[in-house]
Protein backbone atom coordinates (compact mmCIF):
# COMPACT_ATOMS: atom_id res chain seq x y z
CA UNK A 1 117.26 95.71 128.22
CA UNK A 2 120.16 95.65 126.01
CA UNK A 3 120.44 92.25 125.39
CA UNK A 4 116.13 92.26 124.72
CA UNK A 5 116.93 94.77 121.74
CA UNK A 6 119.71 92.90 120.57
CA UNK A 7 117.67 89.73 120.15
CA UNK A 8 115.12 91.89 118.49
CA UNK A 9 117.18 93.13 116.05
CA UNK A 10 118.60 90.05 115.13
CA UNK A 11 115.01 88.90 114.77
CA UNK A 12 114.28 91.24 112.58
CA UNK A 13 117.46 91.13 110.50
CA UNK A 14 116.63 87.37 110.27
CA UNK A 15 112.66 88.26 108.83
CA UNK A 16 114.27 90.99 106.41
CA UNK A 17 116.85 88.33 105.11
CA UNK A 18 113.98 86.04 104.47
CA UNK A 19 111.70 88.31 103.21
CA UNK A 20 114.43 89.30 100.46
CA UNK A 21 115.14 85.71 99.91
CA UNK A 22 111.43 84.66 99.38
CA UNK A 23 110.89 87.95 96.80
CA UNK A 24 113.94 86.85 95.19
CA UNK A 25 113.07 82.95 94.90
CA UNK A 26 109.71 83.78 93.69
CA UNK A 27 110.73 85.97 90.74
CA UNK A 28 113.64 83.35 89.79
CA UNK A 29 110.62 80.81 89.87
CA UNK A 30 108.32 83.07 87.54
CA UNK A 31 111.29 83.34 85.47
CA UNK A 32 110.98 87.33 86.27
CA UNK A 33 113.89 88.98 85.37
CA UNK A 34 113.05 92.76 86.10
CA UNK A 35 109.94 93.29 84.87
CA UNK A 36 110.20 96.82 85.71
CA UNK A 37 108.16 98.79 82.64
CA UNK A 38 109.18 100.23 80.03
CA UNK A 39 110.72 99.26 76.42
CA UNK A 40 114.69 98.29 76.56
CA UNK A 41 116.85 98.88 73.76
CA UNK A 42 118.71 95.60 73.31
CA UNK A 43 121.17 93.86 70.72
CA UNK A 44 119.48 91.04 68.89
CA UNK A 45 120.09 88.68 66.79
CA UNK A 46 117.65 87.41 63.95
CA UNK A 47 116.50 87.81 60.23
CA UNK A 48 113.47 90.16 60.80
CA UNK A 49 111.76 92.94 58.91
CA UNK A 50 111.75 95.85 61.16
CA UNK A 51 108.45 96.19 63.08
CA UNK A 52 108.09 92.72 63.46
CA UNK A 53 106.98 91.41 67.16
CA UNK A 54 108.90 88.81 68.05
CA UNK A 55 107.85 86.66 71.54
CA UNK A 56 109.64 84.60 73.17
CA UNK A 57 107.75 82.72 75.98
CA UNK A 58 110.70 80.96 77.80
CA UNK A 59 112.17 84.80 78.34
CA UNK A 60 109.12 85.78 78.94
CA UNK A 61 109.87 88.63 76.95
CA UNK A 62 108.33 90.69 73.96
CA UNK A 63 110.84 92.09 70.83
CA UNK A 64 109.76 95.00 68.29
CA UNK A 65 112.72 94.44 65.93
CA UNK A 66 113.99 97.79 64.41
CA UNK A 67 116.83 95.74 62.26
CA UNK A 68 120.36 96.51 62.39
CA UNK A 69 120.93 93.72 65.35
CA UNK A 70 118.81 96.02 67.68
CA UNK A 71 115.04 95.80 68.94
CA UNK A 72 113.17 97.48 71.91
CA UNK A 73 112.23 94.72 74.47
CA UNK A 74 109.30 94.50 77.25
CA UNK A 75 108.32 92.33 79.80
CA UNK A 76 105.31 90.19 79.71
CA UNK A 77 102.76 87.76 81.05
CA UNK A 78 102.54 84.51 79.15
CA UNK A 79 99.92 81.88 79.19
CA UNK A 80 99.65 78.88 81.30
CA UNK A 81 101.85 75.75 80.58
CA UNK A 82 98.56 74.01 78.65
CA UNK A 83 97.86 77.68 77.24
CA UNK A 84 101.15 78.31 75.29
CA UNK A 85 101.32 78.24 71.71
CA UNK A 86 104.14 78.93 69.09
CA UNK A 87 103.50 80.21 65.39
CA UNK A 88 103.57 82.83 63.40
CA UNK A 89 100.49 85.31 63.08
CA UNK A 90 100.04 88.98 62.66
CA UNK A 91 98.41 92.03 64.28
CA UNK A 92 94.62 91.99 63.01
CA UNK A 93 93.30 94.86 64.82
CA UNK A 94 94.14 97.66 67.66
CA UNK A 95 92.11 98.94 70.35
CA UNK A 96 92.29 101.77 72.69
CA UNK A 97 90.07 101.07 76.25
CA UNK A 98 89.11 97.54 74.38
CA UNK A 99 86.00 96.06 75.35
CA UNK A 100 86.33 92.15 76.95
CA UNK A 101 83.94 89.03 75.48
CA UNK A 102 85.51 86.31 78.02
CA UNK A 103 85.56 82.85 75.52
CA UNK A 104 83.31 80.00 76.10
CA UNK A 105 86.14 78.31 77.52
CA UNK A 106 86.85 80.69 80.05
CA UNK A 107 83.17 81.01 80.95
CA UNK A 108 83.16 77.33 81.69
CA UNK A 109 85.95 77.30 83.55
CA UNK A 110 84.92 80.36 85.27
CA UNK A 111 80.91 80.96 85.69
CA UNK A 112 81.03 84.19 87.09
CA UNK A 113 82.77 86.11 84.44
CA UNK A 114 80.63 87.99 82.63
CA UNK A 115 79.39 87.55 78.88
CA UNK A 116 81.00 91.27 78.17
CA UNK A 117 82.91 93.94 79.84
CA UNK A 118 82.62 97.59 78.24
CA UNK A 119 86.66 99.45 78.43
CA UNK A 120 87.34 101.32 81.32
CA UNK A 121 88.72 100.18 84.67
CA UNK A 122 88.51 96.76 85.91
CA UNK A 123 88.98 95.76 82.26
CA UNK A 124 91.32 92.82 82.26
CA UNK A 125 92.71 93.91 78.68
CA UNK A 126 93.72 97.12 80.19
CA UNK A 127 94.43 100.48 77.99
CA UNK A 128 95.06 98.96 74.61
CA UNK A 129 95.14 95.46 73.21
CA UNK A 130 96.77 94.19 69.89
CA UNK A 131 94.63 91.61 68.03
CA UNK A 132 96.07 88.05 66.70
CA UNK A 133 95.16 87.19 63.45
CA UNK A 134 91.61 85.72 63.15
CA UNK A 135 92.82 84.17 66.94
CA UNK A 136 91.60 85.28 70.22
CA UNK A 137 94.57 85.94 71.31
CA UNK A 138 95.81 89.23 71.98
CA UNK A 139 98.74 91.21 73.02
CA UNK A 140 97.15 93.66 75.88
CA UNK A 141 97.77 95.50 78.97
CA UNK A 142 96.25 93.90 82.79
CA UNK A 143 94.97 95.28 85.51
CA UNK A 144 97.23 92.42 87.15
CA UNK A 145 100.30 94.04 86.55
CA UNK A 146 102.44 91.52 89.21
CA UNK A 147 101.75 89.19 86.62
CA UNK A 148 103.83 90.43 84.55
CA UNK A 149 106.60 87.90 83.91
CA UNK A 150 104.82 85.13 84.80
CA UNK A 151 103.00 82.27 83.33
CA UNK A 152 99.37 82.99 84.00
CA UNK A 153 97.08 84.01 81.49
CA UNK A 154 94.78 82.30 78.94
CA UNK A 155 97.37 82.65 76.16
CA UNK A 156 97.77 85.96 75.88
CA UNK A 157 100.43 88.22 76.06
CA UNK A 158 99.81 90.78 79.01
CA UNK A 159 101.97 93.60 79.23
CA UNK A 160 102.04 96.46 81.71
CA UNK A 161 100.12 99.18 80.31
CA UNK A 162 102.26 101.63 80.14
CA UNK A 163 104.15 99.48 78.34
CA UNK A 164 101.40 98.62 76.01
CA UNK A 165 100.57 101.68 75.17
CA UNK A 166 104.38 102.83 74.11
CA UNK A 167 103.94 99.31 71.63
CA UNK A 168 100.25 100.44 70.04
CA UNK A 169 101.88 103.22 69.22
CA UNK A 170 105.16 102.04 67.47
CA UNK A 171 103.39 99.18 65.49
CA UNK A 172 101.25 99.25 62.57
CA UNK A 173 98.33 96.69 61.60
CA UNK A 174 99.12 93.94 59.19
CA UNK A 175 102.80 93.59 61.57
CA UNK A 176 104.32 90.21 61.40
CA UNK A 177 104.20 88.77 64.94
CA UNK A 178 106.21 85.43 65.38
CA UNK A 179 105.87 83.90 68.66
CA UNK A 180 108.91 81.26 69.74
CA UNK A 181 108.95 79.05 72.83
């Protein structure tokens, strides 16, 4: 009997070991370096106005510069490889509970989305979304929130909502947003 519970714990000492190892190898592999919510108030380094929102997909990271070497950062969802794009653009809009028009590109890739989704729950933009320039791209919250520091949406920048919500309220239309691979 003693020897039976002794091979079971190893057993399960050997499952917990690779459980841990697997959670840990996936969020290396996302590039997921804790994507726990909330803004962080970090050193960094750049010529910024404050206020601007500065992206940086590699980190997968999003930076409200406050100047004086310092900016609050969050954790974010990036798009897919193919989605990615660098540039500069600015915040065209806000929206609390935004309503969802799924592009024509994302209707043909996926038929069953619908044409519109009113703001509520279930609404992939989450709580609040910041609109890109004339784009359709958007800095928003998810309802996918373990997607949050990975590559994986359309080209948008999802952010846990709580985390989103913090950002609508610290930044102002018309903000600079520069967005760096």
């Amino acid at each position: 009997m003693a020897q039976r519970n002794t091979v079971l714990a190893l057993a399960a000492a050997v499952i917990l070991s690779v459980a841990v190892s697997t959670q840990s190898f996936a969020a290396t592999e996302r590039g997921d370096r804790s994507v726990r919510p909330g803004p962080q108030l970090v050193d960094f380094d750049g010529a910024y106005e404050p206020g601007t929102l500065v992206v940086k997909t590699s980190e997968r990271r999003l930076y409200l510069t406050l100047g004086n070497g310092k900016a609050y950062r969050y954790a974010i969802a990036v798009g897919e490889p193919i989605r990615q794009w660098s540039g500069e653009s600015w915040v065209s809009a806000k929206r609390a509970n935004p309503d969802w028009r799924p592009t024509a590109r994302m209707r043909n890739a996926n038929p069953s989305l619908p044409s519109y989704m009113p703001g509520g729950p279930g609404n992939p933009l989450g709580v609040r979304a910041l609109y890109l320039g004339w784009s359709e791209y958007r800095i928003h919250g998810t309802t996918k929130p373990w997607s949050i520091g990975t590559a994986s949406s359309n080209g948008c920048f999802r952010m846990h909502n709580s985390d989103v919500v913090d950002l609508y309220e610290r930044v102002h239309v018309g903000a600079p947003v520069i967005v760096l691979r």
